[in-house]
N, C-alpha and C. Protein backbone atom coordinates (compact mmCIF):
# COMPACT_ATOMS: atom_id res chain seq x y z
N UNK A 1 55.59 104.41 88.66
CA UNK A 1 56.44 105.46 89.19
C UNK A 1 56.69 106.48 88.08
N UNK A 2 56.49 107.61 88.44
CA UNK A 2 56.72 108.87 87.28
C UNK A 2 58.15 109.06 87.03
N UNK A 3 58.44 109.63 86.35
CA UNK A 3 60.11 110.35 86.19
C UNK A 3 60.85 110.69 86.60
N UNK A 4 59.95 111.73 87.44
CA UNK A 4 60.02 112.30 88.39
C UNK A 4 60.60 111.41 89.86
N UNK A 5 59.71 110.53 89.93
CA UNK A 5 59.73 110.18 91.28
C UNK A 5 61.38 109.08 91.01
N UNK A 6 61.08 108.29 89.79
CA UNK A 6 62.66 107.43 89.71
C UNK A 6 63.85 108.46 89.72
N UNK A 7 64.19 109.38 89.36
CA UNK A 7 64.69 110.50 89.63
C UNK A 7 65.05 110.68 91.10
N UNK A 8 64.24 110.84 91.65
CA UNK A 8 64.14 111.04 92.99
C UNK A 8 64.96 110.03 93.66
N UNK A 9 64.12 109.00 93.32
CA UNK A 9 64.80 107.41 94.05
C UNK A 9 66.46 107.52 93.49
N UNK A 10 66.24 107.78 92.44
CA UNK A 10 68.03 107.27 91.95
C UNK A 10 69.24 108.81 92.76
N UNK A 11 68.66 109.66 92.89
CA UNK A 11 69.13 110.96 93.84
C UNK A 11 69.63 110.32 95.03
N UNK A 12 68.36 109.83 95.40
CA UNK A 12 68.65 109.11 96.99
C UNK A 12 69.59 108.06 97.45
N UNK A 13 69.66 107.12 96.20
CA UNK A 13 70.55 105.95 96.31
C UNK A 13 72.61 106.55 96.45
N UNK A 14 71.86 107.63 95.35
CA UNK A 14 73.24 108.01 95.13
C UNK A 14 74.18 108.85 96.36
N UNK A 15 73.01 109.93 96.39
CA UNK A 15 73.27 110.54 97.93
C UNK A 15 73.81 109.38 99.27
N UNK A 16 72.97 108.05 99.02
CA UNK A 16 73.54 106.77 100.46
C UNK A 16 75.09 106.21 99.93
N UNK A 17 74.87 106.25 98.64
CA UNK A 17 76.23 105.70 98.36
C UNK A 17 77.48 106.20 98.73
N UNK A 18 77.05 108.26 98.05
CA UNK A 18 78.11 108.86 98.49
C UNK A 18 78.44 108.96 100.14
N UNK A 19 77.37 108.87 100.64
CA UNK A 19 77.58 108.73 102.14
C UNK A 19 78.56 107.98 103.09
N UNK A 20 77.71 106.54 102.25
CA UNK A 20 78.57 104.84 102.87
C UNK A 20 79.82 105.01 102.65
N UNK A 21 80.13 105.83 101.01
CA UNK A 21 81.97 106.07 100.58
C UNK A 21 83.01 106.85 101.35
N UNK A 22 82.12 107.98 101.95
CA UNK A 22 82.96 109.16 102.44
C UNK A 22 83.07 108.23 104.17
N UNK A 23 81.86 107.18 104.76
CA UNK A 23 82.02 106.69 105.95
C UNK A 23 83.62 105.76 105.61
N UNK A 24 83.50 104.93 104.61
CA UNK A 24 84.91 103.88 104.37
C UNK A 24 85.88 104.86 104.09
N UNK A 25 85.50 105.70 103.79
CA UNK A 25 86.77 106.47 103.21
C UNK A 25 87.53 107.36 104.54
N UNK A 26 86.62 107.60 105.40
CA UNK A 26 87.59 108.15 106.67
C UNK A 26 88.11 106.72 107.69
N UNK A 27 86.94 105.72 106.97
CA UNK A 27 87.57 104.79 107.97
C UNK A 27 89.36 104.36 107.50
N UNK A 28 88.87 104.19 106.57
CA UNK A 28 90.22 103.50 105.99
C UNK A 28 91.69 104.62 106.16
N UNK A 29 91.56 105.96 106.14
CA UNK A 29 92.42 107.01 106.05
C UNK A 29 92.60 106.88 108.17
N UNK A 30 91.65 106.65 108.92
CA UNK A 30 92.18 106.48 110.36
C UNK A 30 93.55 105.26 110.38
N UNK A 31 92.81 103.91 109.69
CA UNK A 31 93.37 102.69 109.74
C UNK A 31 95.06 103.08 109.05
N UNK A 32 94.95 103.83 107.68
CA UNK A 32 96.38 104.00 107.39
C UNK A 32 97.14 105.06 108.50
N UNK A 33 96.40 105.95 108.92
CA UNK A 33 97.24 106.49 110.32
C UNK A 33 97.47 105.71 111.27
N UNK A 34 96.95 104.66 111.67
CA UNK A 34 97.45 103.91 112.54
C UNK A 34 98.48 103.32 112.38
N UNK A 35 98.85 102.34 110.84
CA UNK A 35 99.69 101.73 110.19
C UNK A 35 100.50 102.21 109.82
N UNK A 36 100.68 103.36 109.67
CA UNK A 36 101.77 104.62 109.58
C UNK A 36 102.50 104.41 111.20
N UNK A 37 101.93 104.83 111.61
CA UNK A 37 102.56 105.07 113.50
C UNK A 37 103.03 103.92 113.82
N UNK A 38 102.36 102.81 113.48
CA UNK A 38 103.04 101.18 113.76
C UNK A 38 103.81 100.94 113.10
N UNK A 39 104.19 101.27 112.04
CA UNK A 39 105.75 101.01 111.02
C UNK A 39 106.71 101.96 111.76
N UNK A 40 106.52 103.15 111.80
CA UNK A 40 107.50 104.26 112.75
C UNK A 40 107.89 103.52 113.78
N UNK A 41 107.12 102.61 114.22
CA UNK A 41 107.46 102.36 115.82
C UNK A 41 108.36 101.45 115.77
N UNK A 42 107.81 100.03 114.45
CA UNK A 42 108.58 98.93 114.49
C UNK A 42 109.79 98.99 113.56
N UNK A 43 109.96 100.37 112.64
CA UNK A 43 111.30 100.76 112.15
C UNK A 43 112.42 101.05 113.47
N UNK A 44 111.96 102.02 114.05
CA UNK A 44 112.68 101.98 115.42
C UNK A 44 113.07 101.03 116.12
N UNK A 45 112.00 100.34 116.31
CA UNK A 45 112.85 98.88 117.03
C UNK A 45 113.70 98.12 116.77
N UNK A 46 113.62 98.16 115.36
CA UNK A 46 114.12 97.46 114.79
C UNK A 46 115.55 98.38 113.94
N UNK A 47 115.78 98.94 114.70
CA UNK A 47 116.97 100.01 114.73
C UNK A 47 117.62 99.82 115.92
N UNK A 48 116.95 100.23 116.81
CA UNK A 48 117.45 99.90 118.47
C UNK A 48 117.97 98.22 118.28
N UNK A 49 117.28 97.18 117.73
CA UNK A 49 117.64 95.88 117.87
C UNK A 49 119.48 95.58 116.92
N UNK A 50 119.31 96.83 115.96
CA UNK A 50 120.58 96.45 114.83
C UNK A 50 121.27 97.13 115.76
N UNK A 51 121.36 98.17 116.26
CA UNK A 51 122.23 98.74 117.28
C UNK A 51 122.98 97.86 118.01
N UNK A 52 121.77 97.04 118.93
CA UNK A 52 122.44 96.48 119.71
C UNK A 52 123.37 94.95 119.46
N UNK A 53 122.70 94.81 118.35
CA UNK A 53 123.93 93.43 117.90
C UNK A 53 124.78 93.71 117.29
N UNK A 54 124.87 94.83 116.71
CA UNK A 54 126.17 95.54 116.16
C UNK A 54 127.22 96.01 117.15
N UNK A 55 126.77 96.53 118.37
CA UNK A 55 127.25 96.32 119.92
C UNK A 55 127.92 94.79 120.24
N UNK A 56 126.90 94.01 120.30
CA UNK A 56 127.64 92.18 120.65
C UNK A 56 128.32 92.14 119.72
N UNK A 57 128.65 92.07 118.47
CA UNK A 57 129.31 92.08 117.31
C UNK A 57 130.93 92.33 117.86
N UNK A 58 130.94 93.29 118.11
CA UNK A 58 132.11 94.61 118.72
C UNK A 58 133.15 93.98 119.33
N UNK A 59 132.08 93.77 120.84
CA UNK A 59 132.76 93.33 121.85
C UNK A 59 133.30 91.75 121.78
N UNK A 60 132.17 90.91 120.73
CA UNK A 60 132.99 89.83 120.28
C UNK A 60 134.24 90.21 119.94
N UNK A 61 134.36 90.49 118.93
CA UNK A 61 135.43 91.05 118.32
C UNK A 61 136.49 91.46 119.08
N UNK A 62 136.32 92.10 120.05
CA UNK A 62 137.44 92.54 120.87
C UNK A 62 137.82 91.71 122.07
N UNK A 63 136.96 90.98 122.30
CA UNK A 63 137.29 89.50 123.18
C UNK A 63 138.19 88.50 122.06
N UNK A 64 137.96 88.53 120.54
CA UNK A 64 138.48 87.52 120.27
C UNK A 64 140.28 88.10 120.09
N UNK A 65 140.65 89.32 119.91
CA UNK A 65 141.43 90.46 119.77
C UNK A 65 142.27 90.21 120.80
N UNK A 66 141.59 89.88 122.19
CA UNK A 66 142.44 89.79 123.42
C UNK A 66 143.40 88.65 123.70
């Protein structure tokens, strides 16, 4: 193989590499948008859930009051 041509070959490898990187690399940037939106969701719930036992909390409280 000439100089030339390993040259060539090592161009090419590099060019697939950068390829395969930029493919993981949007994959992985979808996957953290997803995992983003699923923490938002289960922060919320888990807001709505403190809400509401902070609610039973209350009304304990004011049953035991009575």
């Amino acid at each position: 193989m000439s100089g030339y041509q390993e040259l060539e070959a090592k161009l090419d490898s590099l060019i697939e590499l950068c390829l395969q990187l930029k493919r993981e690399n949007q994959s992985l940037r979808a996957r953290e948008s997803s995992l983003a939106g699923e923490r938002g969701k289960l922060l919320e719930q888990n807001e709505m859930a403190r809400q509401k036992i902070e609610t039973m909390i209350n009304r304990l409280k004011n049953l035991n009051a009575e």
